[in-house]
PDB file of N, CA and C in Angstrom:
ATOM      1  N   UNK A   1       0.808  -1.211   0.000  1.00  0.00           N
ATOM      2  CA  UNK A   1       0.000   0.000   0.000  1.00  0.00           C
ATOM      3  C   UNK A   1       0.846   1.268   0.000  1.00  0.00           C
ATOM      4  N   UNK A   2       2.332   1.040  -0.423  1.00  0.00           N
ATOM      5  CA  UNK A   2       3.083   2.091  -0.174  1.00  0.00           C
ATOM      6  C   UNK A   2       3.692   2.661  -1.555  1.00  0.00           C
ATOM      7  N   UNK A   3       4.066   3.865  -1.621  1.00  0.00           N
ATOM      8  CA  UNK A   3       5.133   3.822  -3.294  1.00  0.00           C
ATOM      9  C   UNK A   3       6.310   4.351  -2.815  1.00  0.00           C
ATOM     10  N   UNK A   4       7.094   4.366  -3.708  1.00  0.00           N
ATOM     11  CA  UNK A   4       8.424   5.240  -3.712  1.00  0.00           C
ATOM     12  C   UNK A   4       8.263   6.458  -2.970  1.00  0.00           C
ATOM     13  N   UNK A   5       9.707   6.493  -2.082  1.00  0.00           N
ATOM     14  CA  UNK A   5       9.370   7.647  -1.008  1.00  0.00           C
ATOM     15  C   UNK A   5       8.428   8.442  -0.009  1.00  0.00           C
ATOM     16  N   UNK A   6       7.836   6.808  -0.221  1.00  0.00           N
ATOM     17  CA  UNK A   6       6.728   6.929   1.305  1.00  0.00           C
ATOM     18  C   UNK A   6       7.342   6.417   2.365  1.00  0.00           C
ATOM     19  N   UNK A   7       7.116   7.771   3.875  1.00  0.00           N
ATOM     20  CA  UNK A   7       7.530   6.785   5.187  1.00  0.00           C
ATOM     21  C   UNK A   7       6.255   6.280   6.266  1.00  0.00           C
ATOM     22  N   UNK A   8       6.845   5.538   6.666  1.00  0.00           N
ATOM     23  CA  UNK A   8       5.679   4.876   7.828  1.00  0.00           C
ATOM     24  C   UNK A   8       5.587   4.514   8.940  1.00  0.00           C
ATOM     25  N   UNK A   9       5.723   4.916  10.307  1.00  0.00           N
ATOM     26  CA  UNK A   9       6.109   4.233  11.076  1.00  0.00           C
ATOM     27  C   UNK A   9       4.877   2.838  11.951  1.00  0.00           C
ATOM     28  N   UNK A  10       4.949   2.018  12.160  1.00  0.00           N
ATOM     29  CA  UNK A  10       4.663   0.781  12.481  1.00  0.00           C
ATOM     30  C   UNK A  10       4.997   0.117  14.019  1.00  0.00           C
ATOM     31  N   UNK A  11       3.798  -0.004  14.883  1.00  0.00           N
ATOM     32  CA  UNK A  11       4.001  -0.181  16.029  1.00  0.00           C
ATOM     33  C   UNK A  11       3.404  -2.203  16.222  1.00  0.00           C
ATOM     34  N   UNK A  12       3.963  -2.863  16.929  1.00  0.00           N
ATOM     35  CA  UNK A  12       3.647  -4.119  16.843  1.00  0.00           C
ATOM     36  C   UNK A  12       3.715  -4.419  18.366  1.00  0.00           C
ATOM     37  N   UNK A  13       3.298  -4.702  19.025  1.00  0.00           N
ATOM     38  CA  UNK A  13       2.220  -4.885  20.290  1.00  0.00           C
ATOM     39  C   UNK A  13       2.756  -6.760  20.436  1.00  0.00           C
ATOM     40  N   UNK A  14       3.575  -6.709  21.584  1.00  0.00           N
ATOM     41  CA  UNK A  14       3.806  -8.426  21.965  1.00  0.00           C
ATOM     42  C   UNK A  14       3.335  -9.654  21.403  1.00  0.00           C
ATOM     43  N   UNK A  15       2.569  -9.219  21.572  1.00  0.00           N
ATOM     44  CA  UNK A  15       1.473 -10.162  20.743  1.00  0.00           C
ATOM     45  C   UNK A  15       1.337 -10.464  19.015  1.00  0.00           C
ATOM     46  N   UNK A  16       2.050  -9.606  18.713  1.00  0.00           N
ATOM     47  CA  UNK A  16       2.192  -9.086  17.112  1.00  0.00           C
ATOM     48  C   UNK A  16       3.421  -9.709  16.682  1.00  0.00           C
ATOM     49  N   UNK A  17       4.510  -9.631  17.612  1.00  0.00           N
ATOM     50  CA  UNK A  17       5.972 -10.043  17.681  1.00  0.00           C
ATOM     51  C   UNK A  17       5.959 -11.349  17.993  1.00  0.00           C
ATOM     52  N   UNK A  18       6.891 -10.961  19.347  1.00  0.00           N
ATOM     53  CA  UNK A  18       7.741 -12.137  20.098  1.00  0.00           C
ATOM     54  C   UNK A  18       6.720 -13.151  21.166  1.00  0.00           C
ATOM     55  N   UNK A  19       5.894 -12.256  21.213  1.00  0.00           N
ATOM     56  CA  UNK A  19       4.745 -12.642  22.590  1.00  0.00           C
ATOM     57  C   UNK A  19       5.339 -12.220  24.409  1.00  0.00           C
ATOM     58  N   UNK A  20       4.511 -12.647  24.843  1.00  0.00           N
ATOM     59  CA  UNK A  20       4.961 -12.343  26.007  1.00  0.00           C
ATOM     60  C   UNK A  20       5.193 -12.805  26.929  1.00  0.00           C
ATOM     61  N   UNK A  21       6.756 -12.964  27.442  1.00  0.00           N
ATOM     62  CA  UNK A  21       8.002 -13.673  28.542  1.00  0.00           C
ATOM     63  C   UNK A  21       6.496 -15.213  28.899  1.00  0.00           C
ATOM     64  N   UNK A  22       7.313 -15.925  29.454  1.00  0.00           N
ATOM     65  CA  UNK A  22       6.872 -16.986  30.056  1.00  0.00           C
ATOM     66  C   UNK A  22       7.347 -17.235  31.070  1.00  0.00           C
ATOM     67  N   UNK A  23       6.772 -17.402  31.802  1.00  0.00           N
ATOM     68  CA  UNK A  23       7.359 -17.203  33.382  1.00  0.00           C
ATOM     69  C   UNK A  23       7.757 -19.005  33.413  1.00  0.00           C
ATOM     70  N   UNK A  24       7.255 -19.740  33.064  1.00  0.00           N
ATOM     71  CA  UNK A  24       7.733 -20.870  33.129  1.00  0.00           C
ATOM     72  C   UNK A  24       9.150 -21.249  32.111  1.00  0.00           C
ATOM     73  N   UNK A  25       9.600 -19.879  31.543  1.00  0.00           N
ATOM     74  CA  UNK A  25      10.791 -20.472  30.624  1.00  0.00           C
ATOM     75  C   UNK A  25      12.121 -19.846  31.530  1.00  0.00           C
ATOM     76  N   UNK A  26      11.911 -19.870  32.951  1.00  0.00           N
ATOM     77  CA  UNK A  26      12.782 -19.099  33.599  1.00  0.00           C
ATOM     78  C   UNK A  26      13.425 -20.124  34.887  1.00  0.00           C
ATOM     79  N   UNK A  27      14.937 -20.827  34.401  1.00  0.00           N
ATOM     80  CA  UNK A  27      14.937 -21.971  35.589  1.00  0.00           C
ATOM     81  C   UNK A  27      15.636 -21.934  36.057  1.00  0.00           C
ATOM     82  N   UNK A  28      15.925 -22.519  37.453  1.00  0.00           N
ATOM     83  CA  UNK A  28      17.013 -22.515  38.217  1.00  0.00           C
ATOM     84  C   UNK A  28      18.256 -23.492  37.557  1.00  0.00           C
ATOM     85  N   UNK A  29      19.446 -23.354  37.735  1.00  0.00           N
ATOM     86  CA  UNK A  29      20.449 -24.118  37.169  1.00  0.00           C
ATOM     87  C   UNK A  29      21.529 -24.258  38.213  1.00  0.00           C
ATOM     88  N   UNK A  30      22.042 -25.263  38.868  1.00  0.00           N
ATOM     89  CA  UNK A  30      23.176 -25.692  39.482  1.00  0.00           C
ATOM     90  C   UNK A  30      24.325 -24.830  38.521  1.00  0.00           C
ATOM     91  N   UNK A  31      25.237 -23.862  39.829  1.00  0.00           N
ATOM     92  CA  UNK A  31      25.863 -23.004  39.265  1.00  0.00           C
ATOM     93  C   UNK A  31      27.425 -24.103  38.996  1.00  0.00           C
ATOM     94  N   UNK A  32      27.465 -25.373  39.359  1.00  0.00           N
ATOM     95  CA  UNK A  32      28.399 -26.450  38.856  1.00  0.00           C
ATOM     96  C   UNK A  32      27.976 -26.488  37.260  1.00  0.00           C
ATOM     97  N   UNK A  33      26.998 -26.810  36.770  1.00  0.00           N
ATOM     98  CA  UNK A  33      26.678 -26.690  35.348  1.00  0.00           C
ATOM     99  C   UNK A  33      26.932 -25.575  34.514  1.00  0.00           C
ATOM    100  N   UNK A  34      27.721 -24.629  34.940  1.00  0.00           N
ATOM    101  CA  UNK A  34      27.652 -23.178  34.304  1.00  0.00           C
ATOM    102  C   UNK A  34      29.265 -22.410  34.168  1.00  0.00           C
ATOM    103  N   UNK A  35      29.694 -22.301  33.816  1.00  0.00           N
ATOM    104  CA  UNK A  35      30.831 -21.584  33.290  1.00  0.00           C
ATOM    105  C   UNK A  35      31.114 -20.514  35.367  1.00  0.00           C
ATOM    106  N   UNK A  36      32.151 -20.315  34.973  1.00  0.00           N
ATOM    107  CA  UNK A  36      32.497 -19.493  36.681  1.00  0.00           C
ATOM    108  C   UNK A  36      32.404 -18.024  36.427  1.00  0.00           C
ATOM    109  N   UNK A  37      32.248 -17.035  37.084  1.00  0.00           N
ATOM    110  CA  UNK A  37      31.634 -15.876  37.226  1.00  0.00           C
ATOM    111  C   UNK A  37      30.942 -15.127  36.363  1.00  0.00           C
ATOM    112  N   UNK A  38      29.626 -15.428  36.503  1.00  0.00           N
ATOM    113  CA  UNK A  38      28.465 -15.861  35.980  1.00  0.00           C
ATOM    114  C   UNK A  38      28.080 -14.158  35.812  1.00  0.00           C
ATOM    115  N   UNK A  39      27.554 -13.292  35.392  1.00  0.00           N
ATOM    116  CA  UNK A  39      27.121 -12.078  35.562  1.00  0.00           C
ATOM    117  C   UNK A  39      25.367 -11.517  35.193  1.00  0.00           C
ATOM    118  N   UNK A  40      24.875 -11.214  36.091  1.00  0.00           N
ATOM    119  CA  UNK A  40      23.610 -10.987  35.347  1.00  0.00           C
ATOM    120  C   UNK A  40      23.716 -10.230  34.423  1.00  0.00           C
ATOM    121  N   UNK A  41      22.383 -10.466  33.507  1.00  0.00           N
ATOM    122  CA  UNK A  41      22.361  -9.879  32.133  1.00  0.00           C
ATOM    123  C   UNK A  41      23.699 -10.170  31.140  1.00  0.00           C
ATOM    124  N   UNK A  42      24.413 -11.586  31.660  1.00  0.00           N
ATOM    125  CA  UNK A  42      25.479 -12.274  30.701  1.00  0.00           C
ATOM    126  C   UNK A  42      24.171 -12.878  29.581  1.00  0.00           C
ATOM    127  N   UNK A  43      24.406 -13.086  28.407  1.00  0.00           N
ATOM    128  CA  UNK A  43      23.702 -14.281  27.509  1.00  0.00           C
ATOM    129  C   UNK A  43      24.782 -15.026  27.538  1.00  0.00           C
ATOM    130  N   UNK A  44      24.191 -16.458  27.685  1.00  0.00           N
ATOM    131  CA  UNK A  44      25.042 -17.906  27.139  1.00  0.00           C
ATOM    132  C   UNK A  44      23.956 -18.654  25.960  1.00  0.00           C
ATOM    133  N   UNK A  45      25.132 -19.426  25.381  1.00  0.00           N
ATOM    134  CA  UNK A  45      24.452 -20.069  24.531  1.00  0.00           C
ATOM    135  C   UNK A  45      24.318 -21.893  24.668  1.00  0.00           C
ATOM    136  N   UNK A  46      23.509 -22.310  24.858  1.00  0.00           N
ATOM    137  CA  UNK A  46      23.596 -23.564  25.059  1.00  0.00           C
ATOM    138  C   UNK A  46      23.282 -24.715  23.838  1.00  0.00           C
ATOM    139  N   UNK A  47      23.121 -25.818  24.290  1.00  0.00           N
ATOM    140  CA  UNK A  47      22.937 -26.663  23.271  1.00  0.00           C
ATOM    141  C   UNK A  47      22.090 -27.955  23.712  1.00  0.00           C
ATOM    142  N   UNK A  48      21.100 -28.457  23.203  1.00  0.00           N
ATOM    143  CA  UNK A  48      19.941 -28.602  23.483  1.00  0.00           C
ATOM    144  C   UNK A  48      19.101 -30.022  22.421  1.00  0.00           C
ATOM    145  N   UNK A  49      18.778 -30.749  22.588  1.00  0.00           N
ATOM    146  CA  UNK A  49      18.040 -31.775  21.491  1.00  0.00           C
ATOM    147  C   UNK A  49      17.834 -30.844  20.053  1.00  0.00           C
ATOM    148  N   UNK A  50      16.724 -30.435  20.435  1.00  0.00           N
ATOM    149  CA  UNK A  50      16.860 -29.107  18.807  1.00  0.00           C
ATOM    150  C   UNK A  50      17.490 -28.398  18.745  1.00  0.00           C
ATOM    151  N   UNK A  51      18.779 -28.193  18.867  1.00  0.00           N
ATOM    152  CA  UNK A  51      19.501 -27.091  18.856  1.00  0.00           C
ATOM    153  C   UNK A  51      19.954 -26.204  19.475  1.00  0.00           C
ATOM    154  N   UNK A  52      20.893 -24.954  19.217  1.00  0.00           N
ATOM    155  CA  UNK A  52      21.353 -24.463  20.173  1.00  0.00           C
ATOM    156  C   UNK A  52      20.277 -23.502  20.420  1.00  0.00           C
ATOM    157  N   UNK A  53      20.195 -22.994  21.148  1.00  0.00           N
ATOM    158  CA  UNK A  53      19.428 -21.788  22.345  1.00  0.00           C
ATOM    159  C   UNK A  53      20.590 -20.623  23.063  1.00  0.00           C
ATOM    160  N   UNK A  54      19.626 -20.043  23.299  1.00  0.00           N
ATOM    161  CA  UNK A  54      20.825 -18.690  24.127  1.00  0.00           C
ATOM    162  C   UNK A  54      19.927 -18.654  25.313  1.00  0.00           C
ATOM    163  N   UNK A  55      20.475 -18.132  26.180  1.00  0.00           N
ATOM    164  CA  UNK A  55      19.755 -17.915  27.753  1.00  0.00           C
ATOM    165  C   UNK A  55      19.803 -16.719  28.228  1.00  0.00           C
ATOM    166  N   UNK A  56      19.546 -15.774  28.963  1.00  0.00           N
ATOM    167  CA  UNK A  56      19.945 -15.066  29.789  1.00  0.00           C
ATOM    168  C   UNK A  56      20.052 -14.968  31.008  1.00  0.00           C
ATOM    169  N   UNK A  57      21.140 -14.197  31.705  1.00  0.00           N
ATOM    170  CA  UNK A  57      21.598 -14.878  33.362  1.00  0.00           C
ATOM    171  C   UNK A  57      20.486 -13.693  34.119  1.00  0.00           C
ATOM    172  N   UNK A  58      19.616 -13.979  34.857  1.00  0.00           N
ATOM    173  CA  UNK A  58      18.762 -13.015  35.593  1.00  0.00           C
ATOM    174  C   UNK A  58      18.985 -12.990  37.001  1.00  0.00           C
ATOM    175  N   UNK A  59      19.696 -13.980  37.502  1.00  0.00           N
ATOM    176  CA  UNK A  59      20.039 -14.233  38.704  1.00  0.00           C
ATOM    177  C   UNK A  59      21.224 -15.312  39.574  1.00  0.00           C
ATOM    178  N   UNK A  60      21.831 -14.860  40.191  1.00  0.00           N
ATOM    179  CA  UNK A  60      22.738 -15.807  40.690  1.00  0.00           C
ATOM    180  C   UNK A  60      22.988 -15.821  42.237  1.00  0.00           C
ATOM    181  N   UNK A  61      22.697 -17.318  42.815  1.00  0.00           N
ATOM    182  CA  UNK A  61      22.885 -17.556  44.120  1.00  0.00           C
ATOM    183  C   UNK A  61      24.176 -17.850  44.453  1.00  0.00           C
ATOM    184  N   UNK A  62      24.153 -18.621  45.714  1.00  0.00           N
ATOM    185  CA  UNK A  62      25.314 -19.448  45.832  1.00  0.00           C
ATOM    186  C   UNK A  62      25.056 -20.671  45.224  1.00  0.00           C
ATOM    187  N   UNK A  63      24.515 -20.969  45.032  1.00  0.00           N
ATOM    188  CA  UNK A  63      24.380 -22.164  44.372  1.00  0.00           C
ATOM    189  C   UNK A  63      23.807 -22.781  43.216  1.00  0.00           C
ATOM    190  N   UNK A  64      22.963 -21.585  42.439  1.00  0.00           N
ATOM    191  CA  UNK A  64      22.045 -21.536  41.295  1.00  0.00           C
ATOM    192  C   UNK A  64      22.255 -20.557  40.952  1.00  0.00           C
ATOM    193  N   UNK A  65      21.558 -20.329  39.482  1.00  0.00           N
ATOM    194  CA  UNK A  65      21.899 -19.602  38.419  1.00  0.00           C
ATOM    195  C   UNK A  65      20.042 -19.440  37.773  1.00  0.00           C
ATOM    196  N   UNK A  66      19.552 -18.257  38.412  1.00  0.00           N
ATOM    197  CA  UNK A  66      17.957 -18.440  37.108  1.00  0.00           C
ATOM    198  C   UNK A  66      18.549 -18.121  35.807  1.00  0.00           C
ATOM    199  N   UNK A  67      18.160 -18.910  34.768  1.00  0.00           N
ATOM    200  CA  UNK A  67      17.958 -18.488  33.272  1.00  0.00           C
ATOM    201  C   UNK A  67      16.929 -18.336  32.799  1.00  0.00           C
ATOM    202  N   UNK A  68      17.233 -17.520  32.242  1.00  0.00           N
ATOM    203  CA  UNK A  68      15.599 -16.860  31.435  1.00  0.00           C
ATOM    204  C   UNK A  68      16.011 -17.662  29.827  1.00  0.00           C
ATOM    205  N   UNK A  69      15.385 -18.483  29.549  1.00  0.00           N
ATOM    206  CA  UNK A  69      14.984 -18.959  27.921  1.00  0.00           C
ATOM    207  C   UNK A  69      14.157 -18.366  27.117  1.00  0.00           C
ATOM    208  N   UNK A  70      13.119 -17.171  27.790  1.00  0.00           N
ATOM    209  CA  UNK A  70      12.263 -16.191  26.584  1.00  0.00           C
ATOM    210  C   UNK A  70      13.762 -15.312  25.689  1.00  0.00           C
ATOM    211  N   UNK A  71      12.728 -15.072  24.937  1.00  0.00           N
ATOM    212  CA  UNK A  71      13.164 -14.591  23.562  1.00  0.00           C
ATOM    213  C   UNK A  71      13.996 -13.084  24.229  1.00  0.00           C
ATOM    214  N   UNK A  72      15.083 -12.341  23.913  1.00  0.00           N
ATOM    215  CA  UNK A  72      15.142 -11.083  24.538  1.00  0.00           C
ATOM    216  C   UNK A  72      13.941 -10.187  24.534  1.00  0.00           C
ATOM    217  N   UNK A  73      13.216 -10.423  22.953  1.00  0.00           N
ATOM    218  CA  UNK A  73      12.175  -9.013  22.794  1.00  0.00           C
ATOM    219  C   UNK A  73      11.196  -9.660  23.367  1.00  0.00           C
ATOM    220  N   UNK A  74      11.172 -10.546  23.863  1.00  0.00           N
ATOM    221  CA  UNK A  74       9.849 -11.188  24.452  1.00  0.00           C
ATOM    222  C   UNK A  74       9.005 -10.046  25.702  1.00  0.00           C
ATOM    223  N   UNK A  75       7.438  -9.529  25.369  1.00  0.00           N
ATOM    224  CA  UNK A  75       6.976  -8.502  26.382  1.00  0.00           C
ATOM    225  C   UNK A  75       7.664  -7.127  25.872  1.00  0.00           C
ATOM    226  N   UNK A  76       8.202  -6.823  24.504  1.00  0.00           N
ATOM    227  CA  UNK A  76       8.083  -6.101  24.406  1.00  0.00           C
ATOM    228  C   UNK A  76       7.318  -5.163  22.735  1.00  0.00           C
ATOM    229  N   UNK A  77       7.197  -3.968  23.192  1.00  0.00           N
ATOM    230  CA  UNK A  77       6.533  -3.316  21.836  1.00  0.00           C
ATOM    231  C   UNK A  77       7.683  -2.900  20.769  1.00  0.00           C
ATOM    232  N   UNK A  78       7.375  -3.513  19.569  1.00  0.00           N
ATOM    233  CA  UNK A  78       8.113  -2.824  18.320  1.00  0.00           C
ATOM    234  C   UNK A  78       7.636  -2.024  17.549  1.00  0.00           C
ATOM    235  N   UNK A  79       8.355  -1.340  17.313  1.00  0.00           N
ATOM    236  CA  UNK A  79       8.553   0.242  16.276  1.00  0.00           C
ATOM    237  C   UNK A  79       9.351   0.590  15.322  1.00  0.00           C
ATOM    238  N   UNK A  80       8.862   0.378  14.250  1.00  0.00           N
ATOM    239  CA  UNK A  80       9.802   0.394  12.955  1.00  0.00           C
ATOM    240  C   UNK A  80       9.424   1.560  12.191  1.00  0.00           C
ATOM    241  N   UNK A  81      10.575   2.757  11.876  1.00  0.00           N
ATOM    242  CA  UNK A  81      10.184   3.665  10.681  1.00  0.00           C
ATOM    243  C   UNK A  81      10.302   2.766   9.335  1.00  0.00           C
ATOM    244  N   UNK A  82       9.481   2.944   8.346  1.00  0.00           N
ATOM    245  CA  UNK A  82       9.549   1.896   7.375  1.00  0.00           C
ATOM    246  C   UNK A  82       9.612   3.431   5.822  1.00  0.00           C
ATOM    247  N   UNK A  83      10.470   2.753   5.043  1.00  0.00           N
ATOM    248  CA  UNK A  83      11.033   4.321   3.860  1.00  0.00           C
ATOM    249  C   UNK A  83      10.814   3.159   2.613  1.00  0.00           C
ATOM    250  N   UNK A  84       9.887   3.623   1.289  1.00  0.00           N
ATOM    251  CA  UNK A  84      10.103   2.395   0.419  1.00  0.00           C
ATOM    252  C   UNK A  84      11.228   3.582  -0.500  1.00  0.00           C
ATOM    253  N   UNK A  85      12.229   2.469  -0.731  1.00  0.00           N
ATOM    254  CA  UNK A  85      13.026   3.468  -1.683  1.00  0.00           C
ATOM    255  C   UNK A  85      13.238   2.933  -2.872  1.00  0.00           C
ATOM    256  N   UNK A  86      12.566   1.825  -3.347  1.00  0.00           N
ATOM    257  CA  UNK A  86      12.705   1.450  -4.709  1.00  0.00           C
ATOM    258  C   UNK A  86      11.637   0.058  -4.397  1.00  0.00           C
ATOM    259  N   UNK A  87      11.085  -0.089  -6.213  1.00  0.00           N
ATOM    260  CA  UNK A  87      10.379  -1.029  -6.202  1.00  0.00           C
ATOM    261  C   UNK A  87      10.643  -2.028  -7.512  1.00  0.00           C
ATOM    262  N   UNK A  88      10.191  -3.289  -7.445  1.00  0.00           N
ATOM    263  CA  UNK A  88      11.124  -3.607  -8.585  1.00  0.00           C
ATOM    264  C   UNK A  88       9.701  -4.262  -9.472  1.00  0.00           C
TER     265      UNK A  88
END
C-alpha cells in the first residue's frame, strides 16, 4: 500500500511479535553446570536436542543460576520507521 518515497512508522504490540516472557521459561540451574563468574544480564548459549538456544543470566545464588529462555524481545513493543526506496 506504499510507493516510492513513502515513510511509515509501524508499532507491533507483543502479541504481534515475540509474545509475552513466560514465566515458566525461567529456571534454576546448578551453578556447577555453568561456566564461573556468571554475571547478570550475561547471555550464554547452550545446546539442546533441537539445537542451540541462548539464555539469559537473571540471577545468581550461591548455588544456582535463574535463566531466562524467553526470547530477549519477548513482552516487548516494536517500532519500525519503514522508507520504500525502490520497487522492482
Amino acid at each position: 500500500d506504499m510507493g516510492v518515497g513513502e515513510k511509515k512508522t509501524i508499532t507491533l504490540e507483543p502479541s504481534e511479535a515475540y509474545g509475552e516472557p513466560n514465566p515458566t521459561a525461567i529456571i534454576d540451574v546448578p551453578l556447577s553446570n555453568l561456566p564461573e563468574g556468571l554475571q547478570i544480564g550475561q547471555v550464554l548459549q547452550g545446546q539442546g536436542p533441537q539445537g542451540p538456544f541462548i539464555v539469559t543470566v537473571v540471577e545468581v545464588n550461591e548455588s544456582t543460576a535463574k535463566l531466562d529462555h524467553n526470547h530477549p524481545m519477548a513482552g516487548k513493543k516494536l517500532t519500525f520507521d519503514l522508507e520504500v526506496v525502490n520497487i522492482d
